[in-house]
Protein backbone atom coordinates (compact mmCIF):
# COMPACT_ATOMS: atom_id res chain seq x y z
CA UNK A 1 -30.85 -15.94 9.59
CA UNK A 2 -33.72 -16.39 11.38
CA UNK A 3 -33.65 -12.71 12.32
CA UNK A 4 -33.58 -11.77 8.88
CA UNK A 5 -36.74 -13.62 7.66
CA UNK A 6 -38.70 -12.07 10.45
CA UNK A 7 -37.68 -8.71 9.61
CA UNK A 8 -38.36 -10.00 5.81
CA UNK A 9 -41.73 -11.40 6.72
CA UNK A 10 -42.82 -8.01 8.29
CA UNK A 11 -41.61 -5.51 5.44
CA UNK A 12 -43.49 -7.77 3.15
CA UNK A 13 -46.44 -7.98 6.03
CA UNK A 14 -46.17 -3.88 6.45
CA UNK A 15 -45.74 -2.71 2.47
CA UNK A 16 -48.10 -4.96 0.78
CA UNK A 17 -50.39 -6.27 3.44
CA UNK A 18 -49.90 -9.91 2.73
CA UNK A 19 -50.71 -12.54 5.23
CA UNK A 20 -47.69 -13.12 7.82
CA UNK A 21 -48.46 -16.46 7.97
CA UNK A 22 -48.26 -17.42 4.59
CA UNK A 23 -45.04 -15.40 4.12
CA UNK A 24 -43.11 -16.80 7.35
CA UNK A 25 -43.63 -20.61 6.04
CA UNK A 26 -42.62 -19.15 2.59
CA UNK A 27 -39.89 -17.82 3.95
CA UNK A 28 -38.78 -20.71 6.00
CA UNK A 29 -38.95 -22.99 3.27
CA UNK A 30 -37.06 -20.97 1.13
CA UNK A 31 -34.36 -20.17 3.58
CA UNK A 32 -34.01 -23.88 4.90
CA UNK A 33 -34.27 -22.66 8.50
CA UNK A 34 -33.54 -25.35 10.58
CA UNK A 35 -36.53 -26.01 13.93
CA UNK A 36 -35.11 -24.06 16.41
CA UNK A 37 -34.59 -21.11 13.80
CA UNK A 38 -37.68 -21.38 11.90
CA UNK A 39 -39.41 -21.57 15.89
CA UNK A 40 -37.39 -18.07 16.96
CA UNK A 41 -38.43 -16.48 13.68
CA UNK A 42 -42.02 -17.13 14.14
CA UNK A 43 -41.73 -16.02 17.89
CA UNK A 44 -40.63 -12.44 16.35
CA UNK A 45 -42.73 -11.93 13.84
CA UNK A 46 -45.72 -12.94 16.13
CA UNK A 47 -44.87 -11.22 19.09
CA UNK A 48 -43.73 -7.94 16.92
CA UNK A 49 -47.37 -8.27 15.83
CA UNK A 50 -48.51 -8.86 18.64
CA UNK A 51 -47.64 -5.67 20.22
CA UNK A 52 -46.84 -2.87 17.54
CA UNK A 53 -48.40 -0.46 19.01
CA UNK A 54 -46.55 -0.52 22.28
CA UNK A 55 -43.40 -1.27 20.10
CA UNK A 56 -44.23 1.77 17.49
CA UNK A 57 -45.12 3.88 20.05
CA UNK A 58 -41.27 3.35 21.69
CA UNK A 59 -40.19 4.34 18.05
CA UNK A 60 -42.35 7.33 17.97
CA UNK A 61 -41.05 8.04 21.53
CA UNK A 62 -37.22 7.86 20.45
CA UNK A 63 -37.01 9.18 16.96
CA UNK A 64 -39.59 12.29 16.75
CA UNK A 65 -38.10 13.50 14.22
CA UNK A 66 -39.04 10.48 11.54
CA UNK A 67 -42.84 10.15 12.26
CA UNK A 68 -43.35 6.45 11.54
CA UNK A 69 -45.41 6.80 8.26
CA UNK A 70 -42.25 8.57 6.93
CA UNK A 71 -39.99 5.88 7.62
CA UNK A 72 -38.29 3.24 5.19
CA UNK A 73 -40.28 0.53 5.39
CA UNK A 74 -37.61 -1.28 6.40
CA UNK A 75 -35.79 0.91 9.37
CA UNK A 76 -39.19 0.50 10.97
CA UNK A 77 -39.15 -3.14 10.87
CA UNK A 78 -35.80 -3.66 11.76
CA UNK A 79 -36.67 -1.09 14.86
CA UNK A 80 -39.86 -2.89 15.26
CA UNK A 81 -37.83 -6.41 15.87
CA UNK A 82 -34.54 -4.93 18.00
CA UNK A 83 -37.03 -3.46 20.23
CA UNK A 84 -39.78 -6.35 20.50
CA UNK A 85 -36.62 -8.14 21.35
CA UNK A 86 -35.14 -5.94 23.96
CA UNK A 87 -38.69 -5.48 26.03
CA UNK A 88 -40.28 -8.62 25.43
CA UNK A 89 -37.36 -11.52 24.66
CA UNK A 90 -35.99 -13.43 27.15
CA UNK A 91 -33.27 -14.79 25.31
CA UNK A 92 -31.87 -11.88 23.91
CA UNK A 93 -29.68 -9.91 25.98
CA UNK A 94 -30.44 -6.12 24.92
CA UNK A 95 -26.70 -5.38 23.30
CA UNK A 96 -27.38 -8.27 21.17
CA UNK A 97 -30.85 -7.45 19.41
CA UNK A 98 -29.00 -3.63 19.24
CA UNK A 99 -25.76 -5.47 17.51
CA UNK A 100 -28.23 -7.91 15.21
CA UNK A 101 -30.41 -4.86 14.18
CA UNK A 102 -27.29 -2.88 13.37
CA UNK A 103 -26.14 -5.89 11.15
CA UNK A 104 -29.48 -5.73 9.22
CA UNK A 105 -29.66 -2.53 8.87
CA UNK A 106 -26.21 -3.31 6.98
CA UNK A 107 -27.44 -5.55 4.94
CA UNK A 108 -31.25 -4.56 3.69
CA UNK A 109 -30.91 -0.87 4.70
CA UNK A 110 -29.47 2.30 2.94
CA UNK A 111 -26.02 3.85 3.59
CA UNK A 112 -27.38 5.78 6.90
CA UNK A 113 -29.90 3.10 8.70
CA UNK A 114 -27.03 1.30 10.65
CA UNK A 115 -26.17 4.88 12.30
CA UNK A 116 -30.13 5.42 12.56
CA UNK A 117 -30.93 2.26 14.14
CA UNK A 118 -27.85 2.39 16.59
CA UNK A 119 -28.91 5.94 17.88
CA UNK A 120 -32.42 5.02 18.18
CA UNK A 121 -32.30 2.10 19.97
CA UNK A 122 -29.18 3.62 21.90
CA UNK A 123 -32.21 6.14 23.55
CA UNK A 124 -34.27 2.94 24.03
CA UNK A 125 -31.83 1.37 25.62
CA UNK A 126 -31.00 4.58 28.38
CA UNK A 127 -34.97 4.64 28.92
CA UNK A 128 -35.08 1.10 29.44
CA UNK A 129 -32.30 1.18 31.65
CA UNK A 130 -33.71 3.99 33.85
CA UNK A 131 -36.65 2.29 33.80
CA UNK A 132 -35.57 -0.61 35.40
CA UNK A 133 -33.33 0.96 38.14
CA UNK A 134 -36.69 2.98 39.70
């Protein structure tokens, strides 16, 4: 859950401007996050802030095709946390933020964003991987 009010948080942050801040304790209230949750959901919506342009950049990088202005709002911001997750998190092992983003996708996407987001941050993954074994 906590997941899915940070990718709320930022769609509503991303296609109306509003103030994160205000919308994560919204959010949290609303959802009845527990501590722990409510802490892990501010962590992502702070650090996906906190470095979207590195993080949109890794989109741009591994889906050319979709320029990021001409993405759904919310494929980019379930992109935007899978991959803020899989660079930055410590606690996430990659496979999971991939499976989590999937399941979003599922729920607040359209028919085809689970299949986008899987292929995207399938290439994400391979660079990362590469990456890490130079």
């Amino acid at each position: 859950m906590a997941r899915a009010v940070a990718l709320q948080v930022l769609y509503e942050s991303d296609g109306t401007r509003h103030d994160p801040n205000r919308s994560i304790k919204r959010r949290i209230t609303e959802h009845k996050l527990s501590r722990p949750a409510a802490r892990f959901a501010r962590h992502i919506v702070s650090g996906v802030l906190a470095n979207e342009d590195r993080v949109d950049a890794i989109i741009g990088a591994h889906a050319p095709s979709w320029p990021l202005a001409q993405m759904a709002v919310v494929d980019r911001n379930i992109l935007r946390v899978a991959i803020y997750e899989i660079i930055e998190g410590k606690e996430t092992p990659p496979k999971v933020a991939i499976n989590e983003a999937v399941e979003l996708g599922k729920v607040y996407g359209s028919e085809s964003t689970p299949k986008f987001v899987n292929g995207v941050l399938g290439s994400v993954m391979e660079s990362y991987a590469s990456a890490k074994n130079r």
